[in-house]
Protein backbone atom coordinates (compact mmCIF):
# COMPACT_ATOMS: atom_id res chain seq x y z
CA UNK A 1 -3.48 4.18 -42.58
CA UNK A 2 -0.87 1.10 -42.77
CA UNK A 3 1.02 0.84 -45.24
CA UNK A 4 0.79 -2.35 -47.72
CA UNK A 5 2.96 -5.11 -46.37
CA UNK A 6 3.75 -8.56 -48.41
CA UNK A 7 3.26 -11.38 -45.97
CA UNK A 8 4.59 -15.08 -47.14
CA UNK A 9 3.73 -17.86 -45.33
CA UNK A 10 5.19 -21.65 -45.35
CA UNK A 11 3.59 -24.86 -43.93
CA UNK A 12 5.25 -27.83 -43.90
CA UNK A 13 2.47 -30.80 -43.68
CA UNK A 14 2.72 -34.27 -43.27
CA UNK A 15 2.47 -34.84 -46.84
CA UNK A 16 2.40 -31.37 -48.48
CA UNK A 17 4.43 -28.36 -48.16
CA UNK A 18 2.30 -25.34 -49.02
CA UNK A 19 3.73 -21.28 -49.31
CA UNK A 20 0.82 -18.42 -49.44
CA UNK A 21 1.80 -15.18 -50.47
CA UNK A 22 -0.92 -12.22 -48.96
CA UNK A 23 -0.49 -8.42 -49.11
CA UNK A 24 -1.76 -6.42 -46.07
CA UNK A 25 -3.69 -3.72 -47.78
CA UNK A 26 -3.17 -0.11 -46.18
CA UNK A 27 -7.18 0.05 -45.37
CA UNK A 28 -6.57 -3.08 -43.27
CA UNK A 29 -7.53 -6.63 -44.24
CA UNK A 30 -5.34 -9.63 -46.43
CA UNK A 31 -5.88 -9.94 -49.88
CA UNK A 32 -4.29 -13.96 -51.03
CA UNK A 33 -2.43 -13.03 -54.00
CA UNK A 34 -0.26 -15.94 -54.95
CA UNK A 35 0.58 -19.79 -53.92
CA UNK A 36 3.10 -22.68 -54.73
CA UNK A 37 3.40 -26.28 -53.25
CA UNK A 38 5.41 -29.64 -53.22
CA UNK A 39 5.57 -33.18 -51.67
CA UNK A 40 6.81 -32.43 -48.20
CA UNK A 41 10.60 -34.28 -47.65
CA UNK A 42 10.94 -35.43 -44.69
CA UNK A 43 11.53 -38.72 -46.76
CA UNK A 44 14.54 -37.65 -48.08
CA UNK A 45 16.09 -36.58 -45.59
CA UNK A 46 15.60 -32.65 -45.81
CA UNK A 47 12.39 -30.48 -45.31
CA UNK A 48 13.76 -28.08 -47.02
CA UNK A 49 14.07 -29.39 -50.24
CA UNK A 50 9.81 -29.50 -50.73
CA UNK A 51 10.22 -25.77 -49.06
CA UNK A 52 12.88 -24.72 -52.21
CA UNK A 53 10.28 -26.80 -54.86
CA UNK A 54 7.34 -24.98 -53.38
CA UNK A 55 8.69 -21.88 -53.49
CA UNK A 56 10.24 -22.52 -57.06
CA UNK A 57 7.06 -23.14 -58.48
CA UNK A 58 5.46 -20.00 -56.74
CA UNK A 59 8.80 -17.60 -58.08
CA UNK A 60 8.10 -19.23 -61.56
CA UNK A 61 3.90 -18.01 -61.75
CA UNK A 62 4.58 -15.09 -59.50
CA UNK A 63 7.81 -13.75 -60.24
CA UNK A 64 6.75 -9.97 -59.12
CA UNK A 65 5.94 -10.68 -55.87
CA UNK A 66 8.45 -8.86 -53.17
CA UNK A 67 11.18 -10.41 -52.07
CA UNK A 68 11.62 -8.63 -48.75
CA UNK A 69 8.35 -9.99 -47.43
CA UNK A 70 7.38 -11.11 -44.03
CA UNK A 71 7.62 -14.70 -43.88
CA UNK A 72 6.08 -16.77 -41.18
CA UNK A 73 6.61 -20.43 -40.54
CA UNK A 74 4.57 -23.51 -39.30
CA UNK A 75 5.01 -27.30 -39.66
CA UNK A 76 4.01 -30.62 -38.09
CA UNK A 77 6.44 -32.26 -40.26
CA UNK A 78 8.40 -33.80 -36.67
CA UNK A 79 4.72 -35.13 -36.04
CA UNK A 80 3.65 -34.40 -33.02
CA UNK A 81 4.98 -34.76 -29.53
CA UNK A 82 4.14 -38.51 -28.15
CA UNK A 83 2.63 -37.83 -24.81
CA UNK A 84 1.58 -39.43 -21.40
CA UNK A 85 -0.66 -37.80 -19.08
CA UNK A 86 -0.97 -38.43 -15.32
CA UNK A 87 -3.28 -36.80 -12.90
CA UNK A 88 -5.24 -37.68 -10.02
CA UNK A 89 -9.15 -38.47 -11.26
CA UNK A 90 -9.89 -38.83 -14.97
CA UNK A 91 -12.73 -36.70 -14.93
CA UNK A 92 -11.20 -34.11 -13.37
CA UNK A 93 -7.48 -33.64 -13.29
CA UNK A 94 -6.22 -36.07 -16.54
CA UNK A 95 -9.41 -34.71 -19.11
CA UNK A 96 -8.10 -30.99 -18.39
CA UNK A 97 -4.46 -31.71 -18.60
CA UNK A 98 -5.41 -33.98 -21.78
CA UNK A 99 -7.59 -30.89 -22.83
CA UNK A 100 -4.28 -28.42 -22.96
CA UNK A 101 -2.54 -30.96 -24.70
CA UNK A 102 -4.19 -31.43 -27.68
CA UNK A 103 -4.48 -27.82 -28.38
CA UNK A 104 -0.27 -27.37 -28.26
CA UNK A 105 0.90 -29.86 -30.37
CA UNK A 106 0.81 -33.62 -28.66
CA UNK A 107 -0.49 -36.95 -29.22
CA UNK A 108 -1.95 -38.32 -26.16
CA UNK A 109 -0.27 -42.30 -26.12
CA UNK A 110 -2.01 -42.54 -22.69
CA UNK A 111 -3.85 -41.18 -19.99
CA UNK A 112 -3.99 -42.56 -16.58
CA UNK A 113 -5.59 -41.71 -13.06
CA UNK A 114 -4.82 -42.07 -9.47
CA UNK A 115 -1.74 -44.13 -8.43
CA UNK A 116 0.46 -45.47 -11.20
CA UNK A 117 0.89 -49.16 -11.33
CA UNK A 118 3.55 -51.78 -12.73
CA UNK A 119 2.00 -52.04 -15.85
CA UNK A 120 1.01 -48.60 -16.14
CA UNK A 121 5.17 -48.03 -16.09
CA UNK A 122 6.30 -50.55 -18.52
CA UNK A 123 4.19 -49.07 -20.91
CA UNK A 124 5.50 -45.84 -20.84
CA UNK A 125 8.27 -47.13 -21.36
CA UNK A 126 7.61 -48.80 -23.98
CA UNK A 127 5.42 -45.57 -25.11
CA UNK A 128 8.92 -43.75 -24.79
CA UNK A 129 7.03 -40.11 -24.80
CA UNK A 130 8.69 -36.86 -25.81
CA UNK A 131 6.82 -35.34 -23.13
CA UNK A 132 5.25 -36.27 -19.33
CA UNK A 133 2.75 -34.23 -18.07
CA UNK A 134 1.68 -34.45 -14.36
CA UNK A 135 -0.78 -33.28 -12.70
CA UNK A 136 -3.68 -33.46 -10.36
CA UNK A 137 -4.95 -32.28 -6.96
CA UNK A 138 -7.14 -28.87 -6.75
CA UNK A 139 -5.26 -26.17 -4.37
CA UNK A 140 -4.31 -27.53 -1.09
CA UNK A 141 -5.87 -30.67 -2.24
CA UNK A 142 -4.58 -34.45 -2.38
CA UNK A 143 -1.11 -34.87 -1.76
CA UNK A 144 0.45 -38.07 -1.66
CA UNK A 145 -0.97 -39.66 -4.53
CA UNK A 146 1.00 -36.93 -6.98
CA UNK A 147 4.02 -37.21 -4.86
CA UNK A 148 4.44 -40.76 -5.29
CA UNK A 149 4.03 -40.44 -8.85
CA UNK A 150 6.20 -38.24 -8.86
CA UNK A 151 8.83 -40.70 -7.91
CA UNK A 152 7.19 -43.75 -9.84
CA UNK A 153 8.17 -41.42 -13.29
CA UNK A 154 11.30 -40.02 -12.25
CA UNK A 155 12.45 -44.29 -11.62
CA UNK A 156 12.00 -44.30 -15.33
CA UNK A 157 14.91 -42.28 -16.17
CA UNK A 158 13.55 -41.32 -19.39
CA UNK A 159 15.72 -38.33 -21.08
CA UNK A 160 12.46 -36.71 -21.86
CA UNK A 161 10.87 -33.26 -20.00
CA UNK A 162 8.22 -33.77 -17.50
CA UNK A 163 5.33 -30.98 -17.01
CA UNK A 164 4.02 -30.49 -13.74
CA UNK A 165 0.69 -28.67 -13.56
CA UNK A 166 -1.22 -29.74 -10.41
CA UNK A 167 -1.73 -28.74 -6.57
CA UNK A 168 0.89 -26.26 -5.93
CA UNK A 169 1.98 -26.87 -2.90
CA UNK A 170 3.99 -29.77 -4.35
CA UNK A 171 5.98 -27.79 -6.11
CA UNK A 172 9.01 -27.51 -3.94
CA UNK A 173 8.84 -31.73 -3.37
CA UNK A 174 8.68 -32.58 -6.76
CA UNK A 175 11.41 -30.12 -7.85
CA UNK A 176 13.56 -31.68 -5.30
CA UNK A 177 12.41 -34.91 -6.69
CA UNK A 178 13.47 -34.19 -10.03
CA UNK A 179 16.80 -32.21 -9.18
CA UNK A 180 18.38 -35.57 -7.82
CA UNK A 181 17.18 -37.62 -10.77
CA UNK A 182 18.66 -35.05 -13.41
CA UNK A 183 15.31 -34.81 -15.15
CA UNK A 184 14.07 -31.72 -16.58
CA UNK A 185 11.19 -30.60 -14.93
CA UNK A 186 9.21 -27.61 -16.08
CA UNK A 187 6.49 -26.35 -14.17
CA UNK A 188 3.10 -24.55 -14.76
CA UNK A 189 0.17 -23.01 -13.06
CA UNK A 190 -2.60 -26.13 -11.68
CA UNK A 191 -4.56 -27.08 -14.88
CA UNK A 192 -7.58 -27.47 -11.99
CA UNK A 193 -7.10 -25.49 -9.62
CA UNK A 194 -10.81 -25.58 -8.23
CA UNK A 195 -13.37 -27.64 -8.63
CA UNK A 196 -15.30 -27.31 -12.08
CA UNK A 197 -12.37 -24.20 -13.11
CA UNK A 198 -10.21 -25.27 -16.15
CA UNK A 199 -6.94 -23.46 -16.32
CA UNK A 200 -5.61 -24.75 -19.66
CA UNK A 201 -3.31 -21.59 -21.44
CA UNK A 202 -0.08 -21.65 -18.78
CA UNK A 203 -0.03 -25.34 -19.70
CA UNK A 204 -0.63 -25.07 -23.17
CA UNK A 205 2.15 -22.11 -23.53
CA UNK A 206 4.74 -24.86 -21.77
CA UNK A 207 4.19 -27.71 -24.03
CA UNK A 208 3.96 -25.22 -27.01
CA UNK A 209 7.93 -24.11 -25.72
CA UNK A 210 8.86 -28.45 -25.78
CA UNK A 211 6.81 -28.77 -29.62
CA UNK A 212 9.71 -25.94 -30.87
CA UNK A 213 12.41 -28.39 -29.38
CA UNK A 214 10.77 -31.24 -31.07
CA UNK A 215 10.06 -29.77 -34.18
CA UNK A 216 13.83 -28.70 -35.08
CA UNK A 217 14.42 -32.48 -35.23
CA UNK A 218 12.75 -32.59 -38.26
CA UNK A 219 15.65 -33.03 -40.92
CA UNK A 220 16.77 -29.21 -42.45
CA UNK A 221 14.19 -27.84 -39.76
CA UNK A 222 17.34 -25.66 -38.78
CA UNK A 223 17.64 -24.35 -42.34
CA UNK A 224 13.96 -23.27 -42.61
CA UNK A 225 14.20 -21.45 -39.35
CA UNK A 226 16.22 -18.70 -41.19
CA UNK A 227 13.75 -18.12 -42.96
CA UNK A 228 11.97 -16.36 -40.31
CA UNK A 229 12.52 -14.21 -37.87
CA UNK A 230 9.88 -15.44 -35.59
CA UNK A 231 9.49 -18.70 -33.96
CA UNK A 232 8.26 -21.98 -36.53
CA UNK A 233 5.21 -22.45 -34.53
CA UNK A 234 3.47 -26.03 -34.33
CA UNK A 235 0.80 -26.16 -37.33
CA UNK A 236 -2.75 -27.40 -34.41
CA UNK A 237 -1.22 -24.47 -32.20
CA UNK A 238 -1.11 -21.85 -34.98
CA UNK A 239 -4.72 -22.94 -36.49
CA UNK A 240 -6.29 -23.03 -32.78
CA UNK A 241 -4.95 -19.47 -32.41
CA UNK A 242 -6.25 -18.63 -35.82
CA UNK A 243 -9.32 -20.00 -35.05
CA UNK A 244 -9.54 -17.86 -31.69
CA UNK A 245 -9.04 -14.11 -33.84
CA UNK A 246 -11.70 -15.91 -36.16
CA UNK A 247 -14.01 -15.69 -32.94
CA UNK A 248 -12.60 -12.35 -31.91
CA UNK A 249 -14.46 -10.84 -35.03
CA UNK A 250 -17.27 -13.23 -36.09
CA UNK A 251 -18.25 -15.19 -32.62
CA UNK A 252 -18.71 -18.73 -32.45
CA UNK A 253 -16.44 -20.25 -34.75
CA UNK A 254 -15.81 -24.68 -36.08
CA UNK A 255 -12.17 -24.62 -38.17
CA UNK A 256 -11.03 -28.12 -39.87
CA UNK A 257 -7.64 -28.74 -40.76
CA UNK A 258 -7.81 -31.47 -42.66
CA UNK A 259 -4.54 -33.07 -43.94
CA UNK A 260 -3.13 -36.57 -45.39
CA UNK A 261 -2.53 -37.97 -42.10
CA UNK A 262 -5.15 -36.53 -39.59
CA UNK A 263 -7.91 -34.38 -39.31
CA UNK A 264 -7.73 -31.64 -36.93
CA UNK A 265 -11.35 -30.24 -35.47
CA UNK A 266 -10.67 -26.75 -33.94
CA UNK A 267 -14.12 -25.15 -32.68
CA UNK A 268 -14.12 -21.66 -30.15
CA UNK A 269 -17.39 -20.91 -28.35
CA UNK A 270 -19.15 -19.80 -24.98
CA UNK A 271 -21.92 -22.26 -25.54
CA UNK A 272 -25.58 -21.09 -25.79
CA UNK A 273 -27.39 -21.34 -22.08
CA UNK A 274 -29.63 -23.56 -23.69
CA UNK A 275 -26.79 -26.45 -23.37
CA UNK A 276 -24.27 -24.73 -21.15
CA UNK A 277 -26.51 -24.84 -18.03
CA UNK A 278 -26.86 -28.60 -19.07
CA UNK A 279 -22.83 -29.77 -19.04
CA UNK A 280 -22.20 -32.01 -16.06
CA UNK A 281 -18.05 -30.97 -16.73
CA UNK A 282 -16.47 -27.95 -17.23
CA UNK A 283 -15.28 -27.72 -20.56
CA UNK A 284 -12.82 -25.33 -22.37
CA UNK A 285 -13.63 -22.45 -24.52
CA UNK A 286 -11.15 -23.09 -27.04
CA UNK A 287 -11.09 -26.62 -28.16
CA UNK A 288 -9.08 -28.64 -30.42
CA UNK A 289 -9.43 -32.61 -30.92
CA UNK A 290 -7.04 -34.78 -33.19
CA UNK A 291 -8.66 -37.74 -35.86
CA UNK A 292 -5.47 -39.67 -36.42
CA UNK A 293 -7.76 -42.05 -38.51
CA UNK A 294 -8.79 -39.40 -41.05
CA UNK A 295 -6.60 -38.34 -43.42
CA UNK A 296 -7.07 -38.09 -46.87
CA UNK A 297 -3.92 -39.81 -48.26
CA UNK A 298 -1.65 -41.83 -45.22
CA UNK A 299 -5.14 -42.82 -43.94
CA UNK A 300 -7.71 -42.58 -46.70
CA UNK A 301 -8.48 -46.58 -46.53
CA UNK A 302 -9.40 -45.96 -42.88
CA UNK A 303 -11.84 -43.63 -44.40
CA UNK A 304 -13.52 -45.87 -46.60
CA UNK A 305 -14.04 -48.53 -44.22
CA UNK A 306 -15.87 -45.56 -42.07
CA UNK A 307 -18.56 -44.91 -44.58
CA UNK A 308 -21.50 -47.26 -44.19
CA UNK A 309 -22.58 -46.95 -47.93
CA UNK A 310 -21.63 -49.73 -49.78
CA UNK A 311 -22.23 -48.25 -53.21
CA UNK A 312 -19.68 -45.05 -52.10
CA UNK A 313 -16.66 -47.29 -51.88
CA UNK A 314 -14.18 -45.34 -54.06
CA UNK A 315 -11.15 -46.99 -55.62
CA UNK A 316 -7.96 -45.49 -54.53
CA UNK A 317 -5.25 -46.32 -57.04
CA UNK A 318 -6.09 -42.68 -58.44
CA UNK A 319 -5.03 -41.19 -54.94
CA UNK A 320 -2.02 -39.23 -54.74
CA UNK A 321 -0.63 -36.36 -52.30
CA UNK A 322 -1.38 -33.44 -54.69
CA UNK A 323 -4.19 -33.99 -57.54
CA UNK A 324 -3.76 -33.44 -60.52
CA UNK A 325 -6.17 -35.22 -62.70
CA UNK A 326 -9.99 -34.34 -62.31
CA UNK A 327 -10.20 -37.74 -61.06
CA UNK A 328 -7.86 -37.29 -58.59
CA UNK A 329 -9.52 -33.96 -57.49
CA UNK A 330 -12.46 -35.15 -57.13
CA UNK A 331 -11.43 -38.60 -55.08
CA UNK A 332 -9.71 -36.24 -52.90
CA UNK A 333 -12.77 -33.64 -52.16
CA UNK A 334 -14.65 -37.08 -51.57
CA UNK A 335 -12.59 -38.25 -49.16
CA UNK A 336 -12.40 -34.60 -47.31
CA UNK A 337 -16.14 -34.64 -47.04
CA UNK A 338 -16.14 -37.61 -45.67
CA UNK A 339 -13.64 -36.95 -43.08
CA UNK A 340 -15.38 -34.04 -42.33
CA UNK A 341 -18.86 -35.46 -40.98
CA UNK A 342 -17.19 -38.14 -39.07
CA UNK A 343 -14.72 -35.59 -37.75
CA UNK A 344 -17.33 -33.19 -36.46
CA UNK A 345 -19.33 -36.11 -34.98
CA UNK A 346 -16.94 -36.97 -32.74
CA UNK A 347 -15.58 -33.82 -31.76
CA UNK A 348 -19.73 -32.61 -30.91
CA UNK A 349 -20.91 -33.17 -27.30
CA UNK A 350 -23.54 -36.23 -26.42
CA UNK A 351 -26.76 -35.08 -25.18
CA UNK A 352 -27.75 -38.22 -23.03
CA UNK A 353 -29.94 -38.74 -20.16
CA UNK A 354 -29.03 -38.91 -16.38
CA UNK A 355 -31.16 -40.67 -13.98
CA UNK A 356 -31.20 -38.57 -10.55
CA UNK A 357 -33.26 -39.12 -7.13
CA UNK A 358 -35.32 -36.49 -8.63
CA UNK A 359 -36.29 -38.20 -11.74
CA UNK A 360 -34.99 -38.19 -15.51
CA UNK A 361 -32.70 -35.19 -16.62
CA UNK A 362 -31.27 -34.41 -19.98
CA UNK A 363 -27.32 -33.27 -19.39
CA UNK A 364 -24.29 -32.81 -21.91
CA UNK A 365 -21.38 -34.61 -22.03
CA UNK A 366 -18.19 -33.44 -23.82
């Protein structure tokens, strides 16, 4: 048998910092023993200071809990990485390399496909992204195309890392692009390498590696990384990965994160045949997509002009980041439930119909 282990964990949210305190029982399994939160402070000018309140307020109700526990870290309190994508067809190239991106961490400012254009450049620079990803082009595939967009982004001269993560025979040219521009260039395996295969995780692990860059910019980021001795992980990457050991044990598997400034739908599944043989795309197993509308306290107005019923509009001078008041509780779990059903709408595939040589046929999209 193990033996018991005290686990503390902190999150640092947009609007809430949150610690858990769990003990690893010695017949396996967590058992939640304890909890403390604040106001995240990002506002004033040091994380860390919501970290010391949360944790004040958990020492204060829980004083016996042990002190040498194993603390783990994750936070979106940076926000996530702004992010352009660029690959070769939409349906193909840009919607997998889009795919891998929202599961690590990014905002998606813009996706575009085939040959970048004037306009397409002035408004990444405007954009100004932390990130660049490139792809397209299966194996041995299209060349020229991803070559001269290569050297379209590289005229940019933005002091931000580009991802490449298309046809690798490139590889060599666009490193030697990127050499004589000074650019950091990081490369991964082709997000499609085939036609209809999705290669997503080499990706996803590279842009995780640039969110832990970005995320120490968060003001006393560098303090709370003593904290633990394992890396602060990005808060969508850690719940996508929790939600992929929740499928490990139970199967198929929906997780919502919902916060005060998104909501985060997080769903792991092999499909049923039923709809699977009926998908016109290849789609990933795990899947993670990103409501910046729906939150329930930066964006709760969006919210209520989302819900159709009249008599349900709710009056939000009661809201605040943590509830205190049962009227504040309960505007809160209204305004959760909401952004739940619109949340899982959109993140659900379309069943639609397709009109063929051969006649009518139902297929999936999404």
């Amino acid at each position: 048998m193990v033996a018991e282990k005290a686990i503390l964990t902190v999150e640092i949210g947009s609007t809430i910092t949150k610690v858990n305190g769990f003990t690893r029982k010695s017949k396996g399994g967590l058992l939640h023993t304890c909890q403390g939160f604040a106001p995240t402070s990002i506002t004033q000018g040091d994380v860390m200071i919501g970290v010391e309140q949360a944790l004040s307020g958990f020492d204060k109700e829980y004083n016996a809990f042990p002190k040498d526990a194993e603390v783990f870290v994750n936070s979106s309190a940076a926000g996530g990485l702004r992010m352009t994508v660029h690959g070769l067809t939409y349906s193909m190239t840009a919607r997998a390399a889009r795919e891998a991106a929202l599961g690590a961490g990014a905002i998606i400012k813009k996706v575009t496909a085939g040959l970048l254009d004037d306009y397409d450049l002035e408004e990444i620079r405007e954009i100004h992204p932390n990130i660049i990803l490139l792809a397209g082009g299966v194996e041995f595939g299209e060349k020229e195309i991803v070559l001269e967009n290569a050297r379209k982004l590289a005229s940019l001269g933005l002091p931000v890392p580009v991802v490449y993560a298309g046809n690798s025979v490139l590889r060599r040219s666009i490193t030697d692009i990127y050499n004589q521009s000074g650019i950091e260039l990081l490369v991964a395996e082709n997000v499609f390498p085939d036609v209809d295969v999705l290669n997503i995780e080499p990706l996803r692990k590279i842009i995780h590696e640039v969110f832990n860059r970005h995320i120490i910019h968060a003001p006393g980021m560098q303090r709370i990384s003593e904290l633990t001795s394992y890396k602060v992980l990005p808060t969508p990457g850690a719940v996508l990965h929790a939600t992929e050991l929740f499928n490990d044990c139970f199967g198929d598997c929906l997780v919502f994160d919902i916060g005060g400034a998104t909501t985060d739908v997080h769903s792991v599944t092999d499909g049923s045949n039923e709809w699977t043989l009926k998908l016109i795309e290849p789609e990933p197993r795990a899947k993670r997509t990103v409501e910046g509308d729906l939150g329930v306290y930066i964006n709760a107005a969006n919210i209520l002009e989302l819900v159709d019923d009249p008599t349900q509009k709710m009056d939000l001078h009661d809201l605040q980041p943590i509830p205190q008041t049962e009227s504040e509780v309960q505007l809160t779990r209204w305004l959760c439930a909401r952004a739940v059903e619109i949340a899982v709408r959109r993140h659900a595939a379309v069943v639609t119909d397709l009109y063929t040589p051969t006649g009518k046929k139902q297929v999936v999209k999404g």
